[in-house]
Protein backbone atom coordinates (compact mmCIF):
# COMPACT_ATOMS: atom_id res chain seq x y z
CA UNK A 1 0.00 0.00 0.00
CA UNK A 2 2.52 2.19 0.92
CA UNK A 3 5.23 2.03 -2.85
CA UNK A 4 1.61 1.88 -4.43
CA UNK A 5 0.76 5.89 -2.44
CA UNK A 6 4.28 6.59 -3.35
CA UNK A 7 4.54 5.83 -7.21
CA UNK A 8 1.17 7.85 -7.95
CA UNK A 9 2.96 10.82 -6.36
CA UNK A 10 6.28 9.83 -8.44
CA UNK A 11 3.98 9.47 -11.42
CA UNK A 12 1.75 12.35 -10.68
CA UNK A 13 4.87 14.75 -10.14
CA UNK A 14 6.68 13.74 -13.47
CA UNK A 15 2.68 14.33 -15.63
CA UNK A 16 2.72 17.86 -13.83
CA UNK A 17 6.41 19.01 -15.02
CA UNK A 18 6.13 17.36 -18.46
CA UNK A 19 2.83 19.52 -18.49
CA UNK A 20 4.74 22.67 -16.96
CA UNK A 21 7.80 22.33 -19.54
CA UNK A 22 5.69 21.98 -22.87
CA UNK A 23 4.05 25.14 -21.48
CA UNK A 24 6.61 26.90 -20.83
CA UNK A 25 8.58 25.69 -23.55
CA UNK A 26 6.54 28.12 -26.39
CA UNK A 27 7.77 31.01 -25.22
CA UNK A 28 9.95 33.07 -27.58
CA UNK A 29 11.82 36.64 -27.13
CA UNK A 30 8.96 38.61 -28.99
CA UNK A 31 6.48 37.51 -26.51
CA UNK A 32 8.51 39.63 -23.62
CA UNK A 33 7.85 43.60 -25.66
CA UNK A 34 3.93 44.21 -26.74
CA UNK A 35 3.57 45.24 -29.81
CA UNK A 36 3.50 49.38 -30.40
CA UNK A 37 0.37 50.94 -30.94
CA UNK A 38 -0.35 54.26 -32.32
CA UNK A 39 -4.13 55.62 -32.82
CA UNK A 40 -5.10 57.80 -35.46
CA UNK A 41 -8.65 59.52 -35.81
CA UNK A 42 -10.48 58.60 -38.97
CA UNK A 43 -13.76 60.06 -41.00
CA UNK A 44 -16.41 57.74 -41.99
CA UNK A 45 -20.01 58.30 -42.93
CA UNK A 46 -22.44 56.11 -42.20
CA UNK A 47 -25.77 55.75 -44.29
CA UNK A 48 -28.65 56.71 -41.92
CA UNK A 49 -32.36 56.18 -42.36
CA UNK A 50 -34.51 59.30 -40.73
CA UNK A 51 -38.20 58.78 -40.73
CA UNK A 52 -39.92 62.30 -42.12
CA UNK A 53 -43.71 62.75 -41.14
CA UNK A 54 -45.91 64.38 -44.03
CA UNK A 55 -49.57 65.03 -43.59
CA UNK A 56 -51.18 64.64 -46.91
CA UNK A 57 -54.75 65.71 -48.16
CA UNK A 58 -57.47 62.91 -49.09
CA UNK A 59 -60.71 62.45 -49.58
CA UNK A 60 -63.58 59.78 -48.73
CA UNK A 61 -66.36 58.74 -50.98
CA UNK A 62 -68.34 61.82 -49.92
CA UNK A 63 -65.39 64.09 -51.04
CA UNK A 64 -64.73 65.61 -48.02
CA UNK A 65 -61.35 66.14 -47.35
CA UNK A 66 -59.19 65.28 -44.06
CA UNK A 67 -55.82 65.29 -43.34
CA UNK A 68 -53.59 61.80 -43.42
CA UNK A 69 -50.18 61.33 -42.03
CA UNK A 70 -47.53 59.72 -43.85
CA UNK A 71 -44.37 58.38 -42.78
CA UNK A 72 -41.89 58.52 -45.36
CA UNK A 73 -37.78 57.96 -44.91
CA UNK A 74 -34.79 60.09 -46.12
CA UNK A 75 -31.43 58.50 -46.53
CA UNK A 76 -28.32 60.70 -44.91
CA UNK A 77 -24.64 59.78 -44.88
CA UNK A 78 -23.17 61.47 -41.57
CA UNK A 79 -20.09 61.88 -41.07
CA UNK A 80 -18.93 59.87 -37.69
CA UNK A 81 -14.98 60.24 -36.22
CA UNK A 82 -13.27 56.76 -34.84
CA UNK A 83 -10.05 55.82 -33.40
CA UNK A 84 -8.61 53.19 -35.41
CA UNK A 85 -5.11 51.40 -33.56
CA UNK A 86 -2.08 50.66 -36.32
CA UNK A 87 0.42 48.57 -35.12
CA UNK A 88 4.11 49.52 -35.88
C-alpha cells in the first residue's frame, strides 16, 4: 500500500512538469515587448435612415377632405470620427 501511495505521487509529479515544460517551452523573445500601438482619428459616414412625417390631403367617398399622415424615410450619410489602432 505504501510504494503503491508513493509511485502515484512519483507518477503524478513527473505528468505535472512534463505539463509545466511543454508550457513553458513556447515562449519566444517577442512575446517579452507588446507590440506598439499608435491611434489615429479617422472620417467615416455612415448611411442613416430618418423617418420624415408628411400630412397629406385625401378624400372619402363623400369628397370631403381630411388630413392623413404619412411616414416617409430620407437616406443621410453622416459623417462619424473613430479611433482606429495601427500597429508599428
Amino acid at each position: 500500500m505504501r510504494t503503491s501511495n508513493s509511485v502515484r505521487k512519483a507518477c503524478f509529479a513527473s505528468i505535472v512538469g512534463l505539463g509545466m515544460a511543454f508550457s513553458f517551452g513556447t515562449a519566444s523573445a517577442s512575446d517579452c515587448h507588446p507590440p506598439k500601438y499608435v491611434y489615429k482619428t479617422v472620417t467615416i459616414y455612415e448611411t442613416v435612415r430618418q423617418p420624415i412625417v408628411k400630412s397629406i390631403v385625401k378624400y372619402d367617398h363623400c369628397h370631403k377632405a381630411y388630413l392623413e399622415k404619412v411616414v416617409t424615410y430620407k437616406v443621410v450619410q453622416i459623417a462619424v470620427e473613430k479611433r482606429i489602432r495601427i500597429a508599428l
